[in-house]
PDB file of N, CA and C in Angstrom:
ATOM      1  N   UNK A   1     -17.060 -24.647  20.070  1.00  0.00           N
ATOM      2  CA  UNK A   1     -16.430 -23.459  19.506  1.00  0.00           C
ATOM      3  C   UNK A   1     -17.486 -22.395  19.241  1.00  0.00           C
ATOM      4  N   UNK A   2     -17.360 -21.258  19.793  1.00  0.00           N
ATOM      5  CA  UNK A   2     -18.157 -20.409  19.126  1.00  0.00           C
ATOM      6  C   UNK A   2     -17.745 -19.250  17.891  1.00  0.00           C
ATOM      7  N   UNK A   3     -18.797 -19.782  16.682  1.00  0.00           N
ATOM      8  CA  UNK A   3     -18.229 -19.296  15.561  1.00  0.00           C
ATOM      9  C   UNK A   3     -18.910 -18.072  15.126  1.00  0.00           C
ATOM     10  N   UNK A   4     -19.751 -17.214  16.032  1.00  0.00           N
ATOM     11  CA  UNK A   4     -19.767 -15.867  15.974  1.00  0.00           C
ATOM     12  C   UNK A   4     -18.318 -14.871  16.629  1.00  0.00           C
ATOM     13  N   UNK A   5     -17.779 -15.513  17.138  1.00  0.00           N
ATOM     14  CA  UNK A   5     -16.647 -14.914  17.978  1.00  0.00           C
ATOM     15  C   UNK A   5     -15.406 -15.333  16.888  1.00  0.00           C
ATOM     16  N   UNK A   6     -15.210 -15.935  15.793  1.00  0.00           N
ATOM     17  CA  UNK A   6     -14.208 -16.543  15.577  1.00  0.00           C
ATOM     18  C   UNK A   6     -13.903 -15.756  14.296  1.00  0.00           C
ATOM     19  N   UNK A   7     -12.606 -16.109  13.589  1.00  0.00           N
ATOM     20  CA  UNK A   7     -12.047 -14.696  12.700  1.00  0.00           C
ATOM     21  C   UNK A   7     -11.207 -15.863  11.929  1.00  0.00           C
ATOM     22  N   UNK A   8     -10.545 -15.310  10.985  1.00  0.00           N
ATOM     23  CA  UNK A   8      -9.977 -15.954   9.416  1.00  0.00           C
ATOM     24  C   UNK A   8      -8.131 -16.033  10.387  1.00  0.00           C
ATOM     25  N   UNK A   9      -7.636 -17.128  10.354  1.00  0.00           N
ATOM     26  CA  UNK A   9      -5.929 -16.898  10.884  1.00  0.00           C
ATOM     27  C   UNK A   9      -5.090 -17.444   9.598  1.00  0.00           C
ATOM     28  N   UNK A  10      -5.866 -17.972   8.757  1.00  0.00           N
ATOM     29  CA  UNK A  10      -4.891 -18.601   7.208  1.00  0.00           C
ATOM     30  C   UNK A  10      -5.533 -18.524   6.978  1.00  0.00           C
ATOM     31  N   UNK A  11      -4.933 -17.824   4.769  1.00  0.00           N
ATOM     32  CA  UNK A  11      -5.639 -17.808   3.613  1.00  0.00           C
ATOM     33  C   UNK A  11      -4.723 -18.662   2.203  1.00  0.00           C
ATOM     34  N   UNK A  12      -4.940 -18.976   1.968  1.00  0.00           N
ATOM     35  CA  UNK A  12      -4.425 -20.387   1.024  1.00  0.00           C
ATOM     36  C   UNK A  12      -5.607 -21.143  -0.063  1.00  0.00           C
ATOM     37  N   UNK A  13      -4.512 -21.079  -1.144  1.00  0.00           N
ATOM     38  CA  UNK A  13      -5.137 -21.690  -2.509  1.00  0.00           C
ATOM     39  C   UNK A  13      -4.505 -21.958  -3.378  1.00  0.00           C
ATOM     40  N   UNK A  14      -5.082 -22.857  -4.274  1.00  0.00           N
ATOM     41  CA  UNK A  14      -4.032 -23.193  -5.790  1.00  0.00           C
ATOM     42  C   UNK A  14      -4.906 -22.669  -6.908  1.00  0.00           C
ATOM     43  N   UNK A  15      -3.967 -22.439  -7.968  1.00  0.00           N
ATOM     44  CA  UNK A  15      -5.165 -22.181  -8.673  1.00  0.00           C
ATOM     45  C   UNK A  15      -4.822 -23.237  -9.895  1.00  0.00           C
ATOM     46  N   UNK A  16      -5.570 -22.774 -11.265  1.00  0.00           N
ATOM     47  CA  UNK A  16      -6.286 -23.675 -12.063  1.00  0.00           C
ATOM     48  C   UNK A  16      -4.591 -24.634 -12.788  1.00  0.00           C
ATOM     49  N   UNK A  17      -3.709 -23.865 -12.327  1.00  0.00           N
ATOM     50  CA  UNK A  17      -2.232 -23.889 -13.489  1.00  0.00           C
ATOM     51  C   UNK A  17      -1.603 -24.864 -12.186  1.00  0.00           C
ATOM     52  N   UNK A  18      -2.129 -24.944 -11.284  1.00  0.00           N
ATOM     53  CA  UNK A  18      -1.020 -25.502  -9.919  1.00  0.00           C
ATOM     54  C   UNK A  18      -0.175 -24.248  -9.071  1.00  0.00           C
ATOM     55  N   UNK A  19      -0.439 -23.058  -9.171  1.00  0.00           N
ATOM     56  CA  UNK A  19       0.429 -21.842  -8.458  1.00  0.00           C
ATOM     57  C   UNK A  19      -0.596 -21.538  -7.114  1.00  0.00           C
ATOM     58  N   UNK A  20       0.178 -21.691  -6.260  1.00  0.00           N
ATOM     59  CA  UNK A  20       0.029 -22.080  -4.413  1.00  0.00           C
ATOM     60  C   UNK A  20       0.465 -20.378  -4.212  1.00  0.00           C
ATOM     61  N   UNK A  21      -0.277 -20.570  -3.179  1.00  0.00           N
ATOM     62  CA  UNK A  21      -0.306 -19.217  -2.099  1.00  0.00           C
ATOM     63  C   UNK A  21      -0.578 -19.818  -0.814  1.00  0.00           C
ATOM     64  N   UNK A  22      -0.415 -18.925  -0.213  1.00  0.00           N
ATOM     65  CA  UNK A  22      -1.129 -19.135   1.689  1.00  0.00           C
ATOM     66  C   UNK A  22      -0.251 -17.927   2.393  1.00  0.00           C
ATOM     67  N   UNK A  23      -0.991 -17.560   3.736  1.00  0.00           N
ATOM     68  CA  UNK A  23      -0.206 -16.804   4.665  1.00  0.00           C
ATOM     69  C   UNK A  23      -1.321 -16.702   5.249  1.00  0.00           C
ATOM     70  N   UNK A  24      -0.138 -16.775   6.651  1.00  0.00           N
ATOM     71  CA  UNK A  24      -1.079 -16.071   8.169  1.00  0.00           C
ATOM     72  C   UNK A  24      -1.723 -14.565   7.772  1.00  0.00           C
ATOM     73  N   UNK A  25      -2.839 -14.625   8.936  1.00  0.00           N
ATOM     74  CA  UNK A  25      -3.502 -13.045   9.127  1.00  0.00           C
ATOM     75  C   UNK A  25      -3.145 -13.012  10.576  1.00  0.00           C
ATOM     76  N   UNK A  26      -2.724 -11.354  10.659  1.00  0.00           N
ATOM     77  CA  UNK A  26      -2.664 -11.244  12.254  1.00  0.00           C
ATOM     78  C   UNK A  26      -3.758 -10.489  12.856  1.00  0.00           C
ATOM     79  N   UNK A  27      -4.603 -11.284  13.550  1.00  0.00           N
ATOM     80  CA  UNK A  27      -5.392 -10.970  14.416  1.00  0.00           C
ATOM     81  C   UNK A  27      -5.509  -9.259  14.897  1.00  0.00           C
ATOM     82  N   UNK A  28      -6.799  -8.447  14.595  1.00  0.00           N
ATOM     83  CA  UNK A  28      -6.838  -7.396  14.755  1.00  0.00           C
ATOM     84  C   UNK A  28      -6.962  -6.801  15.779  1.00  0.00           C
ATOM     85  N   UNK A  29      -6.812  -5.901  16.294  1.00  0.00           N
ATOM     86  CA  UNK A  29      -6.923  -5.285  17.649  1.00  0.00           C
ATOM     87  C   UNK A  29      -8.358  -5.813  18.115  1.00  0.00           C
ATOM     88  N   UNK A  30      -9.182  -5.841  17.824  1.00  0.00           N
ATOM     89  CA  UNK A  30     -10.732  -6.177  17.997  1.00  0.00           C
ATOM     90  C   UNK A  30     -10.899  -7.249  18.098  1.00  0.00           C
ATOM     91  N   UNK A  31     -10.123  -8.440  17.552  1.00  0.00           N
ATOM     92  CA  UNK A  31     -10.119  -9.641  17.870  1.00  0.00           C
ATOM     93  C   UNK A  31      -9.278 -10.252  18.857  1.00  0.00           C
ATOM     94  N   UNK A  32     -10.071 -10.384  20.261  1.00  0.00           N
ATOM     95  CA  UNK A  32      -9.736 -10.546  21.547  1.00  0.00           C
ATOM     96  C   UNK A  32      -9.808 -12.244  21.887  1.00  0.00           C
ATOM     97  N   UNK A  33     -11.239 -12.479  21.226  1.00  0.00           N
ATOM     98  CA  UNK A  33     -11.354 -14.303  21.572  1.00  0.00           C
ATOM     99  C   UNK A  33      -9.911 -14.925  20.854  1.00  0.00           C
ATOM    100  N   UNK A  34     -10.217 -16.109  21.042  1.00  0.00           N
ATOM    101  CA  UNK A  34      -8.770 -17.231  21.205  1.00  0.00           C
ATOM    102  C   UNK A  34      -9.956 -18.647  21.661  1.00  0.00           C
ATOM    103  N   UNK A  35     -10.153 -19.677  20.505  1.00  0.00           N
ATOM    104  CA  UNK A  35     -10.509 -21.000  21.336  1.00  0.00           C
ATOM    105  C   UNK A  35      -9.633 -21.611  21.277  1.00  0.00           C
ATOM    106  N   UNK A  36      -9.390 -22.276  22.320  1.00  0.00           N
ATOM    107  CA  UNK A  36      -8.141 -23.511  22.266  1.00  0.00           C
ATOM    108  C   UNK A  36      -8.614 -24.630  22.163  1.00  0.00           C
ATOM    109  N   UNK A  37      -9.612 -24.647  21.695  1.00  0.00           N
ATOM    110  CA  UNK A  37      -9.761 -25.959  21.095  1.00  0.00           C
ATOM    111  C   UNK A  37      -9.906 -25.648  19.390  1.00  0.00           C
ATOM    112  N   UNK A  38      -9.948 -24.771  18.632  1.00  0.00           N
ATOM    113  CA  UNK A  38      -9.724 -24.567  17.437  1.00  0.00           C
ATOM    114  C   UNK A  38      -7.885 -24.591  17.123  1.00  0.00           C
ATOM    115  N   UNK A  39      -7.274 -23.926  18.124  1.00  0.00           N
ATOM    116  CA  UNK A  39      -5.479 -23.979  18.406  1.00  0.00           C
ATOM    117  C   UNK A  39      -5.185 -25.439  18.000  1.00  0.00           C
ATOM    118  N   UNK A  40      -5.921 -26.422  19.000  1.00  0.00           N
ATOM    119  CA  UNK A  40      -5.591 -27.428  18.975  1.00  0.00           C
ATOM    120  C   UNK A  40      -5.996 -28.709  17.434  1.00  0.00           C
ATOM    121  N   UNK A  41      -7.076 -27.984  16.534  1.00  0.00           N
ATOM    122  CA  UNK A  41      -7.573 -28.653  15.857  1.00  0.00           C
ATOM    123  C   UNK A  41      -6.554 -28.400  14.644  1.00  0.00           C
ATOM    124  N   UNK A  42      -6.040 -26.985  14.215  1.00  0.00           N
ATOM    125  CA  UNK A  42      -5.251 -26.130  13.237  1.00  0.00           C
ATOM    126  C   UNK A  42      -3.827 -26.264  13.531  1.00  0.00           C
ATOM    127  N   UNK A  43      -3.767 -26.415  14.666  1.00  0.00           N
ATOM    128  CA  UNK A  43      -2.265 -26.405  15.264  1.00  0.00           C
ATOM    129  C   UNK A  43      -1.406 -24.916  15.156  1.00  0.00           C
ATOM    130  N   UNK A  44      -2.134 -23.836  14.821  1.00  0.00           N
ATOM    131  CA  UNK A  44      -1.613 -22.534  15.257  1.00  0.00           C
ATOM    132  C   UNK A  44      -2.058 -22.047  16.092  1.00  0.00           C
ATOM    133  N   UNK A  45      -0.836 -21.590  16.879  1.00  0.00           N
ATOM    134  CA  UNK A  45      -1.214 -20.529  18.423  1.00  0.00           C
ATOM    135  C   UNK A  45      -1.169 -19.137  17.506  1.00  0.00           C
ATOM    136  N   UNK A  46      -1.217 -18.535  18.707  1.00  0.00           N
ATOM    137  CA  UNK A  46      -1.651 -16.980  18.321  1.00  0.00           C
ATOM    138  C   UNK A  46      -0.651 -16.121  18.055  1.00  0.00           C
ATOM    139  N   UNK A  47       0.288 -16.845  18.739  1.00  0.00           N
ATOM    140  CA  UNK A  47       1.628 -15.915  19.079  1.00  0.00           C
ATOM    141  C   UNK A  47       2.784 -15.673  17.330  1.00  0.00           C
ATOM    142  N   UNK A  48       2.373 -16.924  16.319  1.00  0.00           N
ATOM    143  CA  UNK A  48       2.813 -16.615  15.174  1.00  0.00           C
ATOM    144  C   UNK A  48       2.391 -16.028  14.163  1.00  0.00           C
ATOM    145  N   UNK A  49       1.150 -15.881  14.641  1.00  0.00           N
ATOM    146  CA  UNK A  49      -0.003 -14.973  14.307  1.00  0.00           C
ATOM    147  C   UNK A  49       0.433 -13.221  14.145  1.00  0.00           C
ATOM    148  N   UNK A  50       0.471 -13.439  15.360  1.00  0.00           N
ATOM    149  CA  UNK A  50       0.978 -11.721  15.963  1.00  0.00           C
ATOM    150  C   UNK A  50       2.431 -11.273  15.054  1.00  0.00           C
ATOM    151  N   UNK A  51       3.113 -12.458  15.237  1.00  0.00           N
ATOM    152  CA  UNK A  51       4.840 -11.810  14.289  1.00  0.00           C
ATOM    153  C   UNK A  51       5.016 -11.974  13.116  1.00  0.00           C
ATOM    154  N   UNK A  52       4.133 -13.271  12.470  1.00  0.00           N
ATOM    155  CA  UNK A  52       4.177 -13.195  10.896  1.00  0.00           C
ATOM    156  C   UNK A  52       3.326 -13.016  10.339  1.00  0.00           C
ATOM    157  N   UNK A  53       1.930 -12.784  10.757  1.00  0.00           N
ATOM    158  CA  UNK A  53       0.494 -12.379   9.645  1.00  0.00           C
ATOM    159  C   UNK A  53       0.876 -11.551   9.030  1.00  0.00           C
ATOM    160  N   UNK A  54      -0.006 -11.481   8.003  1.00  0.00           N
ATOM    161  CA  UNK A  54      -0.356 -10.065   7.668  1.00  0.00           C
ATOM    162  C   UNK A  54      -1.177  -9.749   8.486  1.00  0.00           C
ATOM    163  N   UNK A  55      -1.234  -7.986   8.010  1.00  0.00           N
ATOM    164  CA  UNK A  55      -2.944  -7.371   8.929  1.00  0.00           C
ATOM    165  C   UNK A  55      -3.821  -7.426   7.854  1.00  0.00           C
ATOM    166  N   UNK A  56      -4.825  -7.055   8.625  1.00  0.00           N
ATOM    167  CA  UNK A  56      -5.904  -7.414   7.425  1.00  0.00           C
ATOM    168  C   UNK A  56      -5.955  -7.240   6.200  1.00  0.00           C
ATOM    169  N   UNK A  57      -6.082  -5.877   6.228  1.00  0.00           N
ATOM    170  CA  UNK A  57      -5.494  -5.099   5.043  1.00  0.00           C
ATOM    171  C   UNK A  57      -5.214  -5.523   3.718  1.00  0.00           C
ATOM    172  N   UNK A  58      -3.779  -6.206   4.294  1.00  0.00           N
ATOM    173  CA  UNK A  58      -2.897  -6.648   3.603  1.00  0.00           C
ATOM    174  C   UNK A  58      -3.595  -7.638   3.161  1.00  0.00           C
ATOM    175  N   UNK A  59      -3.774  -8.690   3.763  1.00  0.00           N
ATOM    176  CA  UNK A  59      -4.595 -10.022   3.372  1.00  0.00           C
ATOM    177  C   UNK A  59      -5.424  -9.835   2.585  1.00  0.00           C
ATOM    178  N   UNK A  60      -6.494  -9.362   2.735  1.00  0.00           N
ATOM    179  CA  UNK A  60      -7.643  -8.741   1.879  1.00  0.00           C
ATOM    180  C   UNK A  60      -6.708  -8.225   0.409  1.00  0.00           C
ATOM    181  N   UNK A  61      -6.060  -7.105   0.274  1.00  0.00           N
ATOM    182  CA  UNK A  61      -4.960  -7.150  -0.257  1.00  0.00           C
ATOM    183  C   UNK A  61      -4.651  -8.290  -1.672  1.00  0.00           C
ATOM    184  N   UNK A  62      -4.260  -8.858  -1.012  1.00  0.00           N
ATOM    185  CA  UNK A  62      -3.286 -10.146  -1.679  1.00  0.00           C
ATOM    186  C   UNK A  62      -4.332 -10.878  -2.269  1.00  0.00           C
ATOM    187  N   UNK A  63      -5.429 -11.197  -1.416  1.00  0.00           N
ATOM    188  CA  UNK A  63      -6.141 -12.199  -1.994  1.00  0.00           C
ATOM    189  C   UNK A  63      -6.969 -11.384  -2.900  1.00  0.00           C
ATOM    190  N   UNK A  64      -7.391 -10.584  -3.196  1.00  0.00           N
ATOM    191  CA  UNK A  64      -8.086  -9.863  -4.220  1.00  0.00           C
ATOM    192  C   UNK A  64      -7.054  -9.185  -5.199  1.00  0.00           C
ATOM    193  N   UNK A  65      -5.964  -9.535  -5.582  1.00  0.00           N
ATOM    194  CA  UNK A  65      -4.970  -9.145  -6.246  1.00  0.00           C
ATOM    195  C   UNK A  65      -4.608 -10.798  -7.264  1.00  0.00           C
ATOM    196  N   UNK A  66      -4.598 -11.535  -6.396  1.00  0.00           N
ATOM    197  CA  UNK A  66      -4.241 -13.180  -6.905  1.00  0.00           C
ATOM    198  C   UNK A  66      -6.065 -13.224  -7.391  1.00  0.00           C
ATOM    199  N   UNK A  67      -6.869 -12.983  -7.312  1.00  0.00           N
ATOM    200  CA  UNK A  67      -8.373 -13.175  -7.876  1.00  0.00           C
ATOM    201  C   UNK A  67      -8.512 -12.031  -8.639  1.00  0.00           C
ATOM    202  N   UNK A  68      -7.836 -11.051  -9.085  1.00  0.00           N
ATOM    203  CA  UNK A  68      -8.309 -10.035  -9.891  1.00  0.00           C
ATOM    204  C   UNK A  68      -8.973  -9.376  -9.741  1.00  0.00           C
ATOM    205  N   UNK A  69      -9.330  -8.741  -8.536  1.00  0.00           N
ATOM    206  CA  UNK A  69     -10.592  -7.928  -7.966  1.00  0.00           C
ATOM    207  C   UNK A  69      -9.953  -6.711  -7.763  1.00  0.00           C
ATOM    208  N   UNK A  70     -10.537  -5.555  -7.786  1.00  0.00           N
ATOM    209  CA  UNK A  70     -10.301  -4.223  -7.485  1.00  0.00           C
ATOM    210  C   UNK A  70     -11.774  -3.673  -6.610  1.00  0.00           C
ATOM    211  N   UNK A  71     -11.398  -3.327  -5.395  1.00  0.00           N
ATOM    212  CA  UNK A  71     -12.639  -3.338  -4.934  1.00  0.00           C
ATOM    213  C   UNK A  71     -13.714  -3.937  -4.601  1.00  0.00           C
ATOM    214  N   UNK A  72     -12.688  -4.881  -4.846  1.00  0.00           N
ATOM    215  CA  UNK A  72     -14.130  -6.243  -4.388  1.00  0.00           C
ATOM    216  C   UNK A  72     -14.999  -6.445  -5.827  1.00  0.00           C
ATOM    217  N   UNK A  73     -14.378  -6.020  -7.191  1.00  0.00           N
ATOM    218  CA  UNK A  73     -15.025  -6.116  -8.325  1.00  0.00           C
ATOM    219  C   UNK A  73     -14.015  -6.738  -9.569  1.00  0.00           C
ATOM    220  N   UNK A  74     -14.680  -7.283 -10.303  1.00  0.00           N
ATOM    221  CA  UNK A  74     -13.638  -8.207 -11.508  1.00  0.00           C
ATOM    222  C   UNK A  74     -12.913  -7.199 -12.197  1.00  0.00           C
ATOM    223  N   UNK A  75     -11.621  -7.370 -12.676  1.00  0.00           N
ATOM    224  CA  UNK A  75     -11.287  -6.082 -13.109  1.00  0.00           C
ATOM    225  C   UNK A  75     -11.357  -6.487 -14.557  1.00  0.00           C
ATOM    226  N   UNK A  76     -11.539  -5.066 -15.205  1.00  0.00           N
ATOM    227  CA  UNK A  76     -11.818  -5.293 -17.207  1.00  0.00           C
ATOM    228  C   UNK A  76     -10.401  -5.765 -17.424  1.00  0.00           C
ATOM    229  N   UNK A  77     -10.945  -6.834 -18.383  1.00  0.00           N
ATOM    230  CA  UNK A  77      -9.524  -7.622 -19.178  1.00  0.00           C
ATOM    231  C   UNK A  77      -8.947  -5.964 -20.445  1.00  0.00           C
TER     232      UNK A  77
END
């Protein structure tokens, strides 16, 4: 596998109380590679990728929203 070429397709976690998250990311215009042998290890193709991710954005998004970050920074209690 080459893991300079390779990109985030699920983000998922629990946190300290037991409250679960996860969701696809959809692959960005810029992200062209595809190993099929990572397909085969994860068991997601690309193609559910494309119709249910989020875009990045979003992802980035969510997960710094469920961690309390604004900017990539802790936000004041």
């Amino acid at each position: 596998m080459d893991m300079q070429q390779s990109y985030p397709i699920e983000i998922a976690w629990v946190d300290s109380l037991g409250s679960a998250d996860s969701f696809l990311i959809r692959p960005s215009p810029a992200w062209t590679y595809w190993e099929p042998k990572a397909e085969t290890i994860h068991g997601i193709s690309r193609e559910p990728l494309i119709r249910a991710g989020l875009s990045v954005e979003q992802a980035a998004e969510r997960l710094s929203d469920a961690l309390g970050l604004e900017n990539g920074v802790q936000r004041r209690a």
